[in-house]
C-alpha atoms as a PDB file:
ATOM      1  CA  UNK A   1     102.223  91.793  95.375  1.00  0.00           C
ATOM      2  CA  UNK A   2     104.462  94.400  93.205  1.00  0.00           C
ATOM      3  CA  UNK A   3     105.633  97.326  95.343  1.00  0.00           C
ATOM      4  CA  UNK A   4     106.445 100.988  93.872  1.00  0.00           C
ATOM      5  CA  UNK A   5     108.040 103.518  95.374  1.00  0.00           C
ATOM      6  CA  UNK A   6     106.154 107.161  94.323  1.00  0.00           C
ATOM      7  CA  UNK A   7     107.934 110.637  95.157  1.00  0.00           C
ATOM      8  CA  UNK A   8     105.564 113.561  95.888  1.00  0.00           C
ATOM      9  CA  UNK A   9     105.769 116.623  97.593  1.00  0.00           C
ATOM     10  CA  UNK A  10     104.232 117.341 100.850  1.00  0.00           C
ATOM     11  CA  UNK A  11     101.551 119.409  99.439  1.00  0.00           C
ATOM     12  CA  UNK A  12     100.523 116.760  97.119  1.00  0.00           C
ATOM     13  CA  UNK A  13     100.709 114.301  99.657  1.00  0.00           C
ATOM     14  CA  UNK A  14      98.623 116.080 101.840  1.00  0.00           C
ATOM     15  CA  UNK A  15      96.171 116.378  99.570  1.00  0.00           C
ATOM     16  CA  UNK A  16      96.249 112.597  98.558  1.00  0.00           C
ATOM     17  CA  UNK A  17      95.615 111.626 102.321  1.00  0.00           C
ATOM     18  CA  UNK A  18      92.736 114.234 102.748  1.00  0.00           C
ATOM     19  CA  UNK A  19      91.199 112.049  99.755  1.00  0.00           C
ATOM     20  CA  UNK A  20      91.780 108.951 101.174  1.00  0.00           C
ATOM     21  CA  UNK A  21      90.349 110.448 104.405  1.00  0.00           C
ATOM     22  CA  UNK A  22      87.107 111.573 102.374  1.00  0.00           C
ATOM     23  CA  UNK A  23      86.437 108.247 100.959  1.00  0.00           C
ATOM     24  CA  UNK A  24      87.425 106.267 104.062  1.00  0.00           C
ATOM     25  CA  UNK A  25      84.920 108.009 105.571  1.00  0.00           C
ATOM     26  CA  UNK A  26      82.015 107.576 102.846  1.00  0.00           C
ATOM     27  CA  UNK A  27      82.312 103.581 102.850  1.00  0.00           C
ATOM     28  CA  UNK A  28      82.339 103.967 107.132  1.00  0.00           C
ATOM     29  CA  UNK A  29      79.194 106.026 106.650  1.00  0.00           C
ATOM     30  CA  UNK A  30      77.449 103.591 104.011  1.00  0.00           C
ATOM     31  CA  UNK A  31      78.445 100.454 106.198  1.00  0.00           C
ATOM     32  CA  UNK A  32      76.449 102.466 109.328  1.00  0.00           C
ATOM     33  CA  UNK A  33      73.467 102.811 106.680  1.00  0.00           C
ATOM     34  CA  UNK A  34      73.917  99.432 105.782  1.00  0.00           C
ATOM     35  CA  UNK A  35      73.850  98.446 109.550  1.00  0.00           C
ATOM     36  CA  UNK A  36      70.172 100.211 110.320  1.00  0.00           C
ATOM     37  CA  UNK A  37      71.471 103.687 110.269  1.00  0.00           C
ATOM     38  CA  UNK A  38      70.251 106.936 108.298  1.00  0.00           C
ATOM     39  CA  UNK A  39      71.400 108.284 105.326  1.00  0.00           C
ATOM     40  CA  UNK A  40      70.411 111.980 106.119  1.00  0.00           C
ATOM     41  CA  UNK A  41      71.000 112.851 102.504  1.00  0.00           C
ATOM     42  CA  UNK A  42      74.231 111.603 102.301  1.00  0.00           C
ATOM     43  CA  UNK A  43      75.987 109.566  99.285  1.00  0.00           C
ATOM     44  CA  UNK A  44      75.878 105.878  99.617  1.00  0.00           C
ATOM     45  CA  UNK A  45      78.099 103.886  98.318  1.00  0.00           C
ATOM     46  CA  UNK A  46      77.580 100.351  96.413  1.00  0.00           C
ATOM     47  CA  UNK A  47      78.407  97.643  97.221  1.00  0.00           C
ATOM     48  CA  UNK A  48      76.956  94.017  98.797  1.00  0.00           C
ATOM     49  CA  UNK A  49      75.875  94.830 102.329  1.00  0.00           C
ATOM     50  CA  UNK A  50      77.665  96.301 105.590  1.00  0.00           C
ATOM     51  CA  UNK A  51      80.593  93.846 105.828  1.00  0.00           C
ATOM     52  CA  UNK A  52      81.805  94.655 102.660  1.00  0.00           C
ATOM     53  CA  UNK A  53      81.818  98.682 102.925  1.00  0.00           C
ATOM     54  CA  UNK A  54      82.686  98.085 105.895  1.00  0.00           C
ATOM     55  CA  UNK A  55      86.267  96.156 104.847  1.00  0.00           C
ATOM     56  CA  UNK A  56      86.675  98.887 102.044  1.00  0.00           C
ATOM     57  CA  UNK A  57      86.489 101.527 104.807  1.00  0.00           C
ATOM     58  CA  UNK A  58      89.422  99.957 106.683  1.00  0.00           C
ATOM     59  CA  UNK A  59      91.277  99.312 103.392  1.00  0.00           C
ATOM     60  CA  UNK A  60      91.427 102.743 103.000  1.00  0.00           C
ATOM     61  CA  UNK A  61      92.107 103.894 106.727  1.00  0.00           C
ATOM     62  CA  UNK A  62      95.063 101.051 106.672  1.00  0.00           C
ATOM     63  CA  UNK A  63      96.188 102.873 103.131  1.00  0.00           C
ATOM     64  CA  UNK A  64      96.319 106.509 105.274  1.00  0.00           C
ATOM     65  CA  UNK A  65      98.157 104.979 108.507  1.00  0.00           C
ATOM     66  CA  UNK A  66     100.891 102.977 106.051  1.00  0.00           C
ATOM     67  CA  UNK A  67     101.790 106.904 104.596  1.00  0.00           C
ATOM     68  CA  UNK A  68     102.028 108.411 107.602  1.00  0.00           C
ATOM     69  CA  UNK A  69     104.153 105.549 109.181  1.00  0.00           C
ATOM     70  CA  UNK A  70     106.390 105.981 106.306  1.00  0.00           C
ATOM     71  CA  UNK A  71     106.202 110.063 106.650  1.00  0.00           C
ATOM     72  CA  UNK A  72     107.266 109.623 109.816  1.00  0.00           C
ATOM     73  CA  UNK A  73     109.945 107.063 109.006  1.00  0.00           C
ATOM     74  CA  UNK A  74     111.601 110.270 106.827  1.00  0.00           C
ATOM     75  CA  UNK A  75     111.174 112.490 109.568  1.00  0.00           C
ATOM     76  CA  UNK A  76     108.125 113.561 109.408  1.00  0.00           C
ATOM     77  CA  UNK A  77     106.310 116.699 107.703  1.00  0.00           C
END
């Protein structure tokens, strides 16, 4: 797998994480729904069944933890 290196300020990279955040949390909340949970109004996403939101939750949660290991690597905020 190709690796980049991207340079953004800590404003922008704040708001990249809260986005990641937001749709971490969107495929958690459609693998609950998935699982025999409620909607209660909320966006579901699509996808195959519980398992697979479920991985593409964690995809992005691992995504957020590798920035802010390497935030921290640079000394943090």
């Amino acid at each position: 797998m190709k690796s980049f290196t991207i340079t953004l300020d800590s404003i922008d990279i704040g708001q990249l994480l809260d986005g990641l955040l937001d749709r971490a949390a969107s495929w958690r909340r459609t693998a609950d729904y998935l699982e025999g949970g409620k909607s209660e109004g909320l966006v579901i996403e699509e996808c195959s069944d519980a398992e697979e939101a479920a991985n593409i939750a964690s995809h992005f949660e691992d995504l957020v933890k590798s920035i802010q290991n390497q935030i921290e690597a640079q000394g943090g905020w």
